[in-house]
PDB file of N, CA and C in Angstrom:
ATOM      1  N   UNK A   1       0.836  -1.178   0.000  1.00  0.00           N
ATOM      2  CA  UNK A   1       0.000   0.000   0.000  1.00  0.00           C
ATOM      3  C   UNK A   1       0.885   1.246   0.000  1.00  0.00           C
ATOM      4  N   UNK A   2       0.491   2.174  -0.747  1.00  0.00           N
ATOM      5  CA  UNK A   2       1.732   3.109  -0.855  1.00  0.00           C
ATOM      6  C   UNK A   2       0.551   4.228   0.203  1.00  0.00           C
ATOM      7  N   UNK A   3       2.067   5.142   0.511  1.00  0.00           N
ATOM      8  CA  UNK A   3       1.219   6.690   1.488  1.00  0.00           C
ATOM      9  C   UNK A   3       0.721   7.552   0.317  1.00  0.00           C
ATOM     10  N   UNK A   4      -0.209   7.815   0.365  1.00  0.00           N
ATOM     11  CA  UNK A   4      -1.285   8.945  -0.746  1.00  0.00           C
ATOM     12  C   UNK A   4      -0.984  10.261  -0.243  1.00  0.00           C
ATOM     13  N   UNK A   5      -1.443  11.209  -0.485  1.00  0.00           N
ATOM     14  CA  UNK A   5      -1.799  12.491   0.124  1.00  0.00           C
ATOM     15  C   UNK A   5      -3.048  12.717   1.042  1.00  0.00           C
ATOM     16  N   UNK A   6      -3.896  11.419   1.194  1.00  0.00           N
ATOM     17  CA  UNK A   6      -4.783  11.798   2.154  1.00  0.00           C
ATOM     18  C   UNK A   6      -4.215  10.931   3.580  1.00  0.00           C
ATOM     19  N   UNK A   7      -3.235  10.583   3.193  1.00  0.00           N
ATOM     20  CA  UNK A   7      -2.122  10.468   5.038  1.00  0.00           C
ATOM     21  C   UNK A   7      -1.789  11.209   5.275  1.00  0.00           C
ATOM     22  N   UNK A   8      -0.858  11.688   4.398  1.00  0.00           N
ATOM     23  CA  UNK A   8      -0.624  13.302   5.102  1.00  0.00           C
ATOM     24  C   UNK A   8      -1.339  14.140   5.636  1.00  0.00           C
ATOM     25  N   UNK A   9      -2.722  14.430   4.817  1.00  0.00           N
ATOM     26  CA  UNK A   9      -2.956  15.753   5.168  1.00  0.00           C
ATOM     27  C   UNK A   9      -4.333  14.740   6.524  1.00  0.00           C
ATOM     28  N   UNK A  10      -4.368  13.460   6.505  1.00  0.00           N
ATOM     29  CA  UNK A  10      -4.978  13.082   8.412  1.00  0.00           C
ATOM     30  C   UNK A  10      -4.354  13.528   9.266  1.00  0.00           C
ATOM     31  N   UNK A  11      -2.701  12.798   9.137  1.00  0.00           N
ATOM     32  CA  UNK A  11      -1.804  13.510   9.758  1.00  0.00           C
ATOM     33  C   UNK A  11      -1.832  14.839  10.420  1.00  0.00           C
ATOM     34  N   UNK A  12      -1.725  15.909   9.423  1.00  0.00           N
ATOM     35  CA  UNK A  12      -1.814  17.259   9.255  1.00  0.00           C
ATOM     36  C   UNK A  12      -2.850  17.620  10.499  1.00  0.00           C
ATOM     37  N   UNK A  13      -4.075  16.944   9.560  1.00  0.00           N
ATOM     38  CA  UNK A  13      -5.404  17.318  10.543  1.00  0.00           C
ATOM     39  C   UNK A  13      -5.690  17.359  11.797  1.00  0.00           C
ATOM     40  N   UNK A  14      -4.700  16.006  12.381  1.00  0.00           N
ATOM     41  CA  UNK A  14      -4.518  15.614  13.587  1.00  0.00           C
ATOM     42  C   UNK A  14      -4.033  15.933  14.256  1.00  0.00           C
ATOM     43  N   UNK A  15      -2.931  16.728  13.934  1.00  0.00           N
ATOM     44  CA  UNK A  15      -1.771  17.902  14.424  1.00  0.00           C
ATOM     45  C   UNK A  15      -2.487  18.768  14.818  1.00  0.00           C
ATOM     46  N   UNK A  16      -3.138  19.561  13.827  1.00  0.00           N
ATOM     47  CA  UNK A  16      -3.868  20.965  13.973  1.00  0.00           C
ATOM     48  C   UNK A  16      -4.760  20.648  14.909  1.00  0.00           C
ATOM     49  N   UNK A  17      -5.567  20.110  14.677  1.00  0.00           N
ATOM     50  CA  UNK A  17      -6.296  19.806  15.835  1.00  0.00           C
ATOM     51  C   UNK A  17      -5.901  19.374  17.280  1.00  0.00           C
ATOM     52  N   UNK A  18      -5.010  18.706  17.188  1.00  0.00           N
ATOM     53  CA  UNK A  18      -4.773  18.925  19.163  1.00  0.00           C
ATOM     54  C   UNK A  18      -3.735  20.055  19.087  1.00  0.00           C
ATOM     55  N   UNK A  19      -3.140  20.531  18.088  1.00  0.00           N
ATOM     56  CA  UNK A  19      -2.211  21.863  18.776  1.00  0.00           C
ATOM     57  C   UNK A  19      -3.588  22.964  19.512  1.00  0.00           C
ATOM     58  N   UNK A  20      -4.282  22.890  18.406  1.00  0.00           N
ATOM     59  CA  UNK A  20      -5.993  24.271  18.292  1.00  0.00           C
ATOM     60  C   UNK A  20      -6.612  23.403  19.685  1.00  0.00           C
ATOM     61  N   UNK A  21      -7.128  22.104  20.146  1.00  0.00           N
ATOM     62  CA  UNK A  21      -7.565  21.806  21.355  1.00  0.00           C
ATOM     63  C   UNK A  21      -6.436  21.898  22.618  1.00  0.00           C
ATOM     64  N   UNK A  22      -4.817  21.895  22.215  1.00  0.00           N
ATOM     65  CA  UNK A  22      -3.882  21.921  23.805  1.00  0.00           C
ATOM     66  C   UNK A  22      -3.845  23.782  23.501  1.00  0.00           C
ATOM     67  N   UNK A  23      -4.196  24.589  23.008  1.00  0.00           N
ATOM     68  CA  UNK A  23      -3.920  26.090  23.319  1.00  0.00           C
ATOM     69  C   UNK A  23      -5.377  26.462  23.849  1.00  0.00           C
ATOM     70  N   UNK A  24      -6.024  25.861  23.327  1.00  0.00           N
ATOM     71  CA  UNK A  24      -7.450  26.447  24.083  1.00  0.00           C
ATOM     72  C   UNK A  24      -7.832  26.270  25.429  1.00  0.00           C
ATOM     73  N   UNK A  25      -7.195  25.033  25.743  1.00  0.00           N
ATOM     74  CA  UNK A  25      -7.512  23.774  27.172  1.00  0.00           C
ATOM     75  C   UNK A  25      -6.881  24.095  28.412  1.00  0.00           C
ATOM     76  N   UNK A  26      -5.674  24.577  27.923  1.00  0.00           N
ATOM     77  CA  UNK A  26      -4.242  24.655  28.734  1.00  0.00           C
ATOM     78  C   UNK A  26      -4.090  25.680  29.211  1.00  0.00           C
ATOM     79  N   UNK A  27      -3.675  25.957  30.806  1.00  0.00           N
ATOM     80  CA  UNK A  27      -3.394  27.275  30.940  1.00  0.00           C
ATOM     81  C   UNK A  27      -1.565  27.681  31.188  1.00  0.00           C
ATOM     82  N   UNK A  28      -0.909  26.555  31.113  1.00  0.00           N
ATOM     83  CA  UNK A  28       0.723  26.786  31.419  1.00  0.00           C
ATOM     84  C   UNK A  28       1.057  27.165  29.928  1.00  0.00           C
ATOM     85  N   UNK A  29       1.401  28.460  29.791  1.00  0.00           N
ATOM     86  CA  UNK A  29       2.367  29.093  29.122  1.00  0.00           C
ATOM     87  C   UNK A  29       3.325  28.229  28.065  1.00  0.00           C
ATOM     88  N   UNK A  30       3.906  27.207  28.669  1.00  0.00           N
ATOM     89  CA  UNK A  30       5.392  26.214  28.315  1.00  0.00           C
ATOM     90  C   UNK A  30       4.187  25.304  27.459  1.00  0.00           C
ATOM     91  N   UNK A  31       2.823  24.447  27.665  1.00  0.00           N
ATOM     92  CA  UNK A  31       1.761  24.145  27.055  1.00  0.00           C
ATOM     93  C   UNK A  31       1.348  24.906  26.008  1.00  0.00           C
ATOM     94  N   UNK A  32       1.003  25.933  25.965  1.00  0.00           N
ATOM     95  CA  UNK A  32       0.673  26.631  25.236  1.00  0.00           C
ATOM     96  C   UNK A  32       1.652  27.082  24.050  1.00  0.00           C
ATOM     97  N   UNK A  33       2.764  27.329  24.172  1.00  0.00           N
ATOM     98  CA  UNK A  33       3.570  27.316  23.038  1.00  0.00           C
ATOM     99  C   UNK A  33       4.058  26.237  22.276  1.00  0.00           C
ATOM    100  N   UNK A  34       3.866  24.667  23.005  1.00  0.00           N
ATOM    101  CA  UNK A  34       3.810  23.273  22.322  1.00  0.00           C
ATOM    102  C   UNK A  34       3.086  23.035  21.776  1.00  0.00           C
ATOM    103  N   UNK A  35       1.780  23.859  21.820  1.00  0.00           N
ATOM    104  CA  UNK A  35       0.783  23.514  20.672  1.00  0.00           C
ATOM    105  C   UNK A  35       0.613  24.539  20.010  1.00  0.00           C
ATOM    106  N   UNK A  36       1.311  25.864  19.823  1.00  0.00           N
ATOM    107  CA  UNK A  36       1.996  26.621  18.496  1.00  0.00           C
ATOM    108  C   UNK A  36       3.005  25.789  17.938  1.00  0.00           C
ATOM    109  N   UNK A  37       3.617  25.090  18.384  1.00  0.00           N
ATOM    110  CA  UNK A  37       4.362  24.509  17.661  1.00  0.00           C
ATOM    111  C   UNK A  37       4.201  23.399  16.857  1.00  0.00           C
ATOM    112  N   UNK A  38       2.706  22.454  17.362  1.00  0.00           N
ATOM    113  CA  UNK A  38       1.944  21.618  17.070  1.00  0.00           C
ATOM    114  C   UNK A  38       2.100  22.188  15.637  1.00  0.00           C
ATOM    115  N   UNK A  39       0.999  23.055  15.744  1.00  0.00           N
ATOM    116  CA  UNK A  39       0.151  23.810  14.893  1.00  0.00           C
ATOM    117  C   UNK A  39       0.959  24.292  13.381  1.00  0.00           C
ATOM    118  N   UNK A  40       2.241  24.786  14.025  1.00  0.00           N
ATOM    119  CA  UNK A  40       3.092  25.316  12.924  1.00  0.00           C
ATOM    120  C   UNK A  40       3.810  24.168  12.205  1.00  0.00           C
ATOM    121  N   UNK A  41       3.661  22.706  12.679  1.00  0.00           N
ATOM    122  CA  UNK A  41       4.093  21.469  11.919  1.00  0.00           C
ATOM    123  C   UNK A  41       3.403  21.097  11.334  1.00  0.00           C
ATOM    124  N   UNK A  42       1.943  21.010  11.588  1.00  0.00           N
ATOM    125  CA  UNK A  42       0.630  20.664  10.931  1.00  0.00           C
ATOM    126  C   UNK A  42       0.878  21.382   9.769  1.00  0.00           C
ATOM    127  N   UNK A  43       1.217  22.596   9.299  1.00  0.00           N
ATOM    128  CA  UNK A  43       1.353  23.319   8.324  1.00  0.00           C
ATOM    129  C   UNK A  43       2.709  23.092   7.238  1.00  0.00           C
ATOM    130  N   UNK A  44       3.596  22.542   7.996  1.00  0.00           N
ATOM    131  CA  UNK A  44       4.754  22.365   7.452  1.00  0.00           C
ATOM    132  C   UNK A  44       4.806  20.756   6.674  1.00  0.00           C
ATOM    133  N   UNK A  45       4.056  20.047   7.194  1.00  0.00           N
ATOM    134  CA  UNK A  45       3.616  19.325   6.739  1.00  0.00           C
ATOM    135  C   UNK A  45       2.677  19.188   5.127  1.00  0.00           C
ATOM    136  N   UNK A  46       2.117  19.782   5.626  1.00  0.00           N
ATOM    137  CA  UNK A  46       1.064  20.286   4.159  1.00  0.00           C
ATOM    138  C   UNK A  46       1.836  21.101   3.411  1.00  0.00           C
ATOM    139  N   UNK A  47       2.471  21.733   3.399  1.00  0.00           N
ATOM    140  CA  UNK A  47       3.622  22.521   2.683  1.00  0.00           C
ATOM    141  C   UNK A  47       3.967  21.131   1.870  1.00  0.00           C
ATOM    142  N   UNK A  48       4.746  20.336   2.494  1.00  0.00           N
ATOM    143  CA  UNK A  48       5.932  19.089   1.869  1.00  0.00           C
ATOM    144  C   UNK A  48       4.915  17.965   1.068  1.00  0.00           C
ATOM    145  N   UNK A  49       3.795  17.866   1.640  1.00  0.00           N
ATOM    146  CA  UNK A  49       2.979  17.016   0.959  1.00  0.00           C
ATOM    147  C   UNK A  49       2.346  17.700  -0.651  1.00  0.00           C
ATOM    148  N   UNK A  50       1.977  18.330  -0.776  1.00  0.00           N
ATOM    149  CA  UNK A  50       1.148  19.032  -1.365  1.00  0.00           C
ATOM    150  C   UNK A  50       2.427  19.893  -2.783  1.00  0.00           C
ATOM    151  N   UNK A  51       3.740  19.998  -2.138  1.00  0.00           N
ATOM    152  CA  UNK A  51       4.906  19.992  -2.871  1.00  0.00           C
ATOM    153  C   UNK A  51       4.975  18.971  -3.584  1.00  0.00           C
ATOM    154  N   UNK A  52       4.787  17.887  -2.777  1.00  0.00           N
ATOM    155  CA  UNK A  52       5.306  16.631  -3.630  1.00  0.00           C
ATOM    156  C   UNK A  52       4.305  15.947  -3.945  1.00  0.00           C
ATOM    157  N   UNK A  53       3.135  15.970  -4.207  1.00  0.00           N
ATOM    158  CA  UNK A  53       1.987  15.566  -5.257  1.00  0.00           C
ATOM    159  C   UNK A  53       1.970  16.836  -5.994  1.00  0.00           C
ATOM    160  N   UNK A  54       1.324  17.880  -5.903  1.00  0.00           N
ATOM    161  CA  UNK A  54       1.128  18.433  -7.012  1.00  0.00           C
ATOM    162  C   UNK A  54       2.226  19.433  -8.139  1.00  0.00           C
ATOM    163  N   UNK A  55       3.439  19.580  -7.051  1.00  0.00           N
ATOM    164  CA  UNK A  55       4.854  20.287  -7.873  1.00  0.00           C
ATOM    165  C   UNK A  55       5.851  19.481  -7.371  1.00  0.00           C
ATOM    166  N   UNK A  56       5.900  18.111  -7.878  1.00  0.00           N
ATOM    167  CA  UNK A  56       6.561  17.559  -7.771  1.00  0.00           C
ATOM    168  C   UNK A  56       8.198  18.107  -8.208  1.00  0.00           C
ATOM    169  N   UNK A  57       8.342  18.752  -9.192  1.00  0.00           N
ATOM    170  CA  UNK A  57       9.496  18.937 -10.180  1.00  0.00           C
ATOM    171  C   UNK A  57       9.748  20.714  -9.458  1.00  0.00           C
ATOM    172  N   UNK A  58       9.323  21.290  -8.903  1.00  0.00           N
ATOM    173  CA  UNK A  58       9.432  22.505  -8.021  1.00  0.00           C
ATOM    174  C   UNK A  58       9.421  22.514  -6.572  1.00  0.00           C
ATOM    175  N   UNK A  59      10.623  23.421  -5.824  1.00  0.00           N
ATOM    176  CA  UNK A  59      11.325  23.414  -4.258  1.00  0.00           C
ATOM    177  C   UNK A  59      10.088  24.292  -3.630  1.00  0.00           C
ATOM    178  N   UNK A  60       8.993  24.572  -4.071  1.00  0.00           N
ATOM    179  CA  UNK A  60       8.187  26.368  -3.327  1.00  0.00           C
ATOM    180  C   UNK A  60       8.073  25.834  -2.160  1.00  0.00           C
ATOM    181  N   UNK A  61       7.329  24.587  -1.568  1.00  0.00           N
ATOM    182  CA  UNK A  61       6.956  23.576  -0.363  1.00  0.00           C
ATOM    183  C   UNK A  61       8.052  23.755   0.256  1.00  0.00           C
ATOM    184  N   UNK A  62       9.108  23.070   0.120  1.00  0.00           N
ATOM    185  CA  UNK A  62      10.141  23.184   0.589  1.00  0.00           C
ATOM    186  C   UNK A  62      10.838  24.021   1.463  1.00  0.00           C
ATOM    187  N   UNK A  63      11.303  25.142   0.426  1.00  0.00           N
ATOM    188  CA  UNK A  63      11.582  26.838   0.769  1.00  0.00           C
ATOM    189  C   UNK A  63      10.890  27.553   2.533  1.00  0.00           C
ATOM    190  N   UNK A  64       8.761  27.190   1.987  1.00  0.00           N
ATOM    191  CA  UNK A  64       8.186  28.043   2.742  1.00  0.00           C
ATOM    192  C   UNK A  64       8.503  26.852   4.141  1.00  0.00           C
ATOM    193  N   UNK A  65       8.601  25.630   4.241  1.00  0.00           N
ATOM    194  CA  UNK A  65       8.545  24.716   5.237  1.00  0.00           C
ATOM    195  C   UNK A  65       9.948  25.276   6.039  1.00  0.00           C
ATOM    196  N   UNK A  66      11.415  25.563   5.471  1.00  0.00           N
ATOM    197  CA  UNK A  66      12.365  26.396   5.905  1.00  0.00           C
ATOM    198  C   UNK A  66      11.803  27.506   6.427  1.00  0.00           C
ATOM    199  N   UNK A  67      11.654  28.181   6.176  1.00  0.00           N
ATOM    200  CA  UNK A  67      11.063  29.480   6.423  1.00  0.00           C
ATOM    201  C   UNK A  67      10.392  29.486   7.313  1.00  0.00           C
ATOM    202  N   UNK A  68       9.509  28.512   7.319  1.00  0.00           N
ATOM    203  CA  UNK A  68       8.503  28.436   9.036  1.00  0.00           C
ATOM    204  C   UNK A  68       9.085  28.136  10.509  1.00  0.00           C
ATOM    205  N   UNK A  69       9.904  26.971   9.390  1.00  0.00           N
ATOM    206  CA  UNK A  69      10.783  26.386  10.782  1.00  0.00           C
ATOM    207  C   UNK A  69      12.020  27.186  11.315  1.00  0.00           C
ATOM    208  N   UNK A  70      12.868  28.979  10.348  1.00  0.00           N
ATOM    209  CA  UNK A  70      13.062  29.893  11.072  1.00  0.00           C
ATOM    210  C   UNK A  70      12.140  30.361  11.839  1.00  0.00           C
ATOM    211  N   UNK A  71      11.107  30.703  11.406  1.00  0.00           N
ATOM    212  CA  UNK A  71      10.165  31.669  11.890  1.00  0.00           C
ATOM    213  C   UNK A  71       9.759  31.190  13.148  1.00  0.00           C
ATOM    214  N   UNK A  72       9.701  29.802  13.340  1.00  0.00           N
ATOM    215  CA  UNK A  72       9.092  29.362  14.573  1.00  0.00           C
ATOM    216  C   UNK A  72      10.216  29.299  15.561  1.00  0.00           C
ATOM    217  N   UNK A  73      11.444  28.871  15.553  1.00  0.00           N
ATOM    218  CA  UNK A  73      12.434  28.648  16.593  1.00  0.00           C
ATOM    219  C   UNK A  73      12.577  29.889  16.639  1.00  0.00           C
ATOM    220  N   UNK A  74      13.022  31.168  16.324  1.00  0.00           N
ATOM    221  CA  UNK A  74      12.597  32.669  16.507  1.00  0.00           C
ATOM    222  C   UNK A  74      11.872  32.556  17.410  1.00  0.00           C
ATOM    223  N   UNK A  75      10.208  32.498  17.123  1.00  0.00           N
ATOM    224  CA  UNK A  75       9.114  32.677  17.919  1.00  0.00           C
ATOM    225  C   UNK A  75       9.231  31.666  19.362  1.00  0.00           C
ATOM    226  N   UNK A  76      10.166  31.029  19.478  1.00  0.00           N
ATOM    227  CA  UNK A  76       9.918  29.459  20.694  1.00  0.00           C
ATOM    228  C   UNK A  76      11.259  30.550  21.749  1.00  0.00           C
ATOM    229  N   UNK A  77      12.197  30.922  20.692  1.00  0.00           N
ATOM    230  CA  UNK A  77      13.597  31.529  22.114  1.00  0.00           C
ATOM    231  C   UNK A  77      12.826  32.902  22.340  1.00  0.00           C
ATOM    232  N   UNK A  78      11.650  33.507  21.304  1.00  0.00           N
ATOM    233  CA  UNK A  78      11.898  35.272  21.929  1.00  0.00           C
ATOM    234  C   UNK A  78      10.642  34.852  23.430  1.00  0.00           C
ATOM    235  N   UNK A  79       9.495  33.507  23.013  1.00  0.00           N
ATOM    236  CA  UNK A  79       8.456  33.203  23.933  1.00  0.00           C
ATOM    237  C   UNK A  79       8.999  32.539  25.402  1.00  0.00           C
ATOM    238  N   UNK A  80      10.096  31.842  25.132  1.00  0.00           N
ATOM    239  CA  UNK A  80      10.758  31.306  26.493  1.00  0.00           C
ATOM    240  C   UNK A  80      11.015  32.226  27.049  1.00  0.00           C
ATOM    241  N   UNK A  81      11.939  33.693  26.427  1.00  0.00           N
ATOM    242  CA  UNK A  81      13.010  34.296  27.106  1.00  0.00           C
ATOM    243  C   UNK A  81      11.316  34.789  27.812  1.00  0.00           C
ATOM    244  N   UNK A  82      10.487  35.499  27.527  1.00  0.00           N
ATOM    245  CA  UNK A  82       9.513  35.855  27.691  1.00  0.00           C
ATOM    246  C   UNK A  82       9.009  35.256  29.083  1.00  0.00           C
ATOM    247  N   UNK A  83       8.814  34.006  28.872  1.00  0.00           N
ATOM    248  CA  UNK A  83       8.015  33.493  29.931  1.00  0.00           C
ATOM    249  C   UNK A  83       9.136  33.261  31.155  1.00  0.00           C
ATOM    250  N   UNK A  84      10.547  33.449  31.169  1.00  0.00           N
ATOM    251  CA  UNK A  84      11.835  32.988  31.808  1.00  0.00           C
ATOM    252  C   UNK A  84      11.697  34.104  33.032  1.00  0.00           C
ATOM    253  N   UNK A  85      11.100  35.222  32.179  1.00  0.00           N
ATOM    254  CA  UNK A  85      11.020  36.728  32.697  1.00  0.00           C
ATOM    255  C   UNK A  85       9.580  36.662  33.391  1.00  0.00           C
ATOM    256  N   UNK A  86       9.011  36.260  33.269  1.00  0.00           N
ATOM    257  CA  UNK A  86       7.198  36.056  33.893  1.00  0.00           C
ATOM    258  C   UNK A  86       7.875  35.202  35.161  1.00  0.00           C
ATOM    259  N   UNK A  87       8.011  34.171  34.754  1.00  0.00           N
ATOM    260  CA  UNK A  87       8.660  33.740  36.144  1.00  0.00           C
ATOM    261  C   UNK A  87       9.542  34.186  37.309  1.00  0.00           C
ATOM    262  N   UNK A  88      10.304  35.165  36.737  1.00  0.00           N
ATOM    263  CA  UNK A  88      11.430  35.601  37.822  1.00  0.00           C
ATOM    264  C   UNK A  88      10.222  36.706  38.517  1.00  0.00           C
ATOM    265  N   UNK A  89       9.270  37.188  37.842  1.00  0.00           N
ATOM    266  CA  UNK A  89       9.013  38.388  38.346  1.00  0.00           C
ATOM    267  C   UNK A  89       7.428  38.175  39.228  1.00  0.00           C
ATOM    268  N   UNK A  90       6.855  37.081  38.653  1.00  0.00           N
ATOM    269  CA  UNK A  90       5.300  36.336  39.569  1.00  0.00           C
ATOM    270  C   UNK A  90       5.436  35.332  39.746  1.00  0.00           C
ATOM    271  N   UNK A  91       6.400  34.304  39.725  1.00  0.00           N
ATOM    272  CA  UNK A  91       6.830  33.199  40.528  1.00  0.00           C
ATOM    273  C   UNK A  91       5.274  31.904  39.589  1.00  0.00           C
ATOM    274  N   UNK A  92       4.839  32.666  38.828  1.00  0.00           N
ATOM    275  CA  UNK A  92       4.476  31.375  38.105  1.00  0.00           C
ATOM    276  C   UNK A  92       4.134  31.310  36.311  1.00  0.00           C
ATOM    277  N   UNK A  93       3.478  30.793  35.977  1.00  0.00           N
ATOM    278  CA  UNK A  93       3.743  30.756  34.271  1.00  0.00           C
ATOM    279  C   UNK A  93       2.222  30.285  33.963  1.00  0.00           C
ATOM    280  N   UNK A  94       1.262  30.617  34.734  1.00  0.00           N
ATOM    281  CA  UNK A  94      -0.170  30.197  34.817  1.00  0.00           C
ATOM    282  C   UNK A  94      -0.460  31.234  33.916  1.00  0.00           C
ATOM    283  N   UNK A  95      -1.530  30.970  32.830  1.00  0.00           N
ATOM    284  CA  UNK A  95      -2.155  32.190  31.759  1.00  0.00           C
ATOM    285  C   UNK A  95      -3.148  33.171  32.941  1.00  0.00           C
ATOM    286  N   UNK A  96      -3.622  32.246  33.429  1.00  0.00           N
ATOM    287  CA  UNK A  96      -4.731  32.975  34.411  1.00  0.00           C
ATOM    288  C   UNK A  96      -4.097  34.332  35.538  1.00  0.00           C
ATOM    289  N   UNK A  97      -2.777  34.020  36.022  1.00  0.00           N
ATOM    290  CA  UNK A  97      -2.248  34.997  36.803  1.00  0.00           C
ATOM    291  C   UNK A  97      -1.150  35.604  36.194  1.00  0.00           C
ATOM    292  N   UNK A  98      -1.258  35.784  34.957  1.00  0.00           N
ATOM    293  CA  UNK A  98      -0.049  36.582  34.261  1.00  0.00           C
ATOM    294  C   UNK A  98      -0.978  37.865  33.660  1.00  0.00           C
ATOM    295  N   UNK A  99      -2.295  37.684  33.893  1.00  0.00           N
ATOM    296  CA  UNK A  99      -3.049  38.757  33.414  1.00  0.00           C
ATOM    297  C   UNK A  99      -2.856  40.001  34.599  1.00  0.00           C
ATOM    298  N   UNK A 100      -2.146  40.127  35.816  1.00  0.00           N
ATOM    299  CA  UNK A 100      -2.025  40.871  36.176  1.00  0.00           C
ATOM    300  C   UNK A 100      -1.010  42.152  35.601  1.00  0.00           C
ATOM    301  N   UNK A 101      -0.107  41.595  34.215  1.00  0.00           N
ATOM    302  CA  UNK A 101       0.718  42.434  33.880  1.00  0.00           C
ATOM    303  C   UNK A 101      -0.656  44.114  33.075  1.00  0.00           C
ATOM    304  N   UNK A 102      -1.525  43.279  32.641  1.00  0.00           N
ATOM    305  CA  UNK A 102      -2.158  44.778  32.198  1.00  0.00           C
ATOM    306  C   UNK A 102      -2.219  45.807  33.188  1.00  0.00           C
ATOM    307  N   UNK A 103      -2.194  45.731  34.260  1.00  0.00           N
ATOM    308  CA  UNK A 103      -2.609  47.068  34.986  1.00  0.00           C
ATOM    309  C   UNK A 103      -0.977  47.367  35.417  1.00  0.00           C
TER     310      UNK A 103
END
């Protein structure tokens, strides 16, 4: 049995979907950016699949799947340093008690 493109993109689906159900569910911070990261593979995924069925003979999939995966380790060290700093300063990393920074 060979893998089709509708493995991948279950795959995909399956990703997105518990990254989109662990950010909604979750209130730890360090949680919450594992399922941005979910989320941003679910996509990177479909990038590489969708490269290689329908432009097979063209890198574009490829390229943007690089590109995400800068974009996201960017987004994972500037969100740690972030939350590294929530911690030193309220002693926890709970979404619910970090809302005290608005006032």
């Amino acid at each position: 049995m060979q893998i089709g493109l509708f493995h991948f993109l279950f795959v995909s689906c399956a990703l997105f979907f518990i990254g989109v159900y662990g950010f909604l569910t979750r209130r730890n911070l360090i949680t919450m950016l594992m399922s941005i990261e979910l989320i941003l593979n679910s996509v990177n995924i479909n990038f590489v699949a969708f490269n290689k069925f329908l432009f097979a003979d063209k890198l574009d999939g490829i390229f943007f799947t690089l590109f995400i995966i800068t974009i996201a380790a960017a987004e994972a060290a500037v969100a740690i340093a972030i939350i590294i700093n929530l911690y030193r300063n309220y002693k926890t990393i709970d979404v619910e008690d970090v809302n005290t920074m608005k006032y």
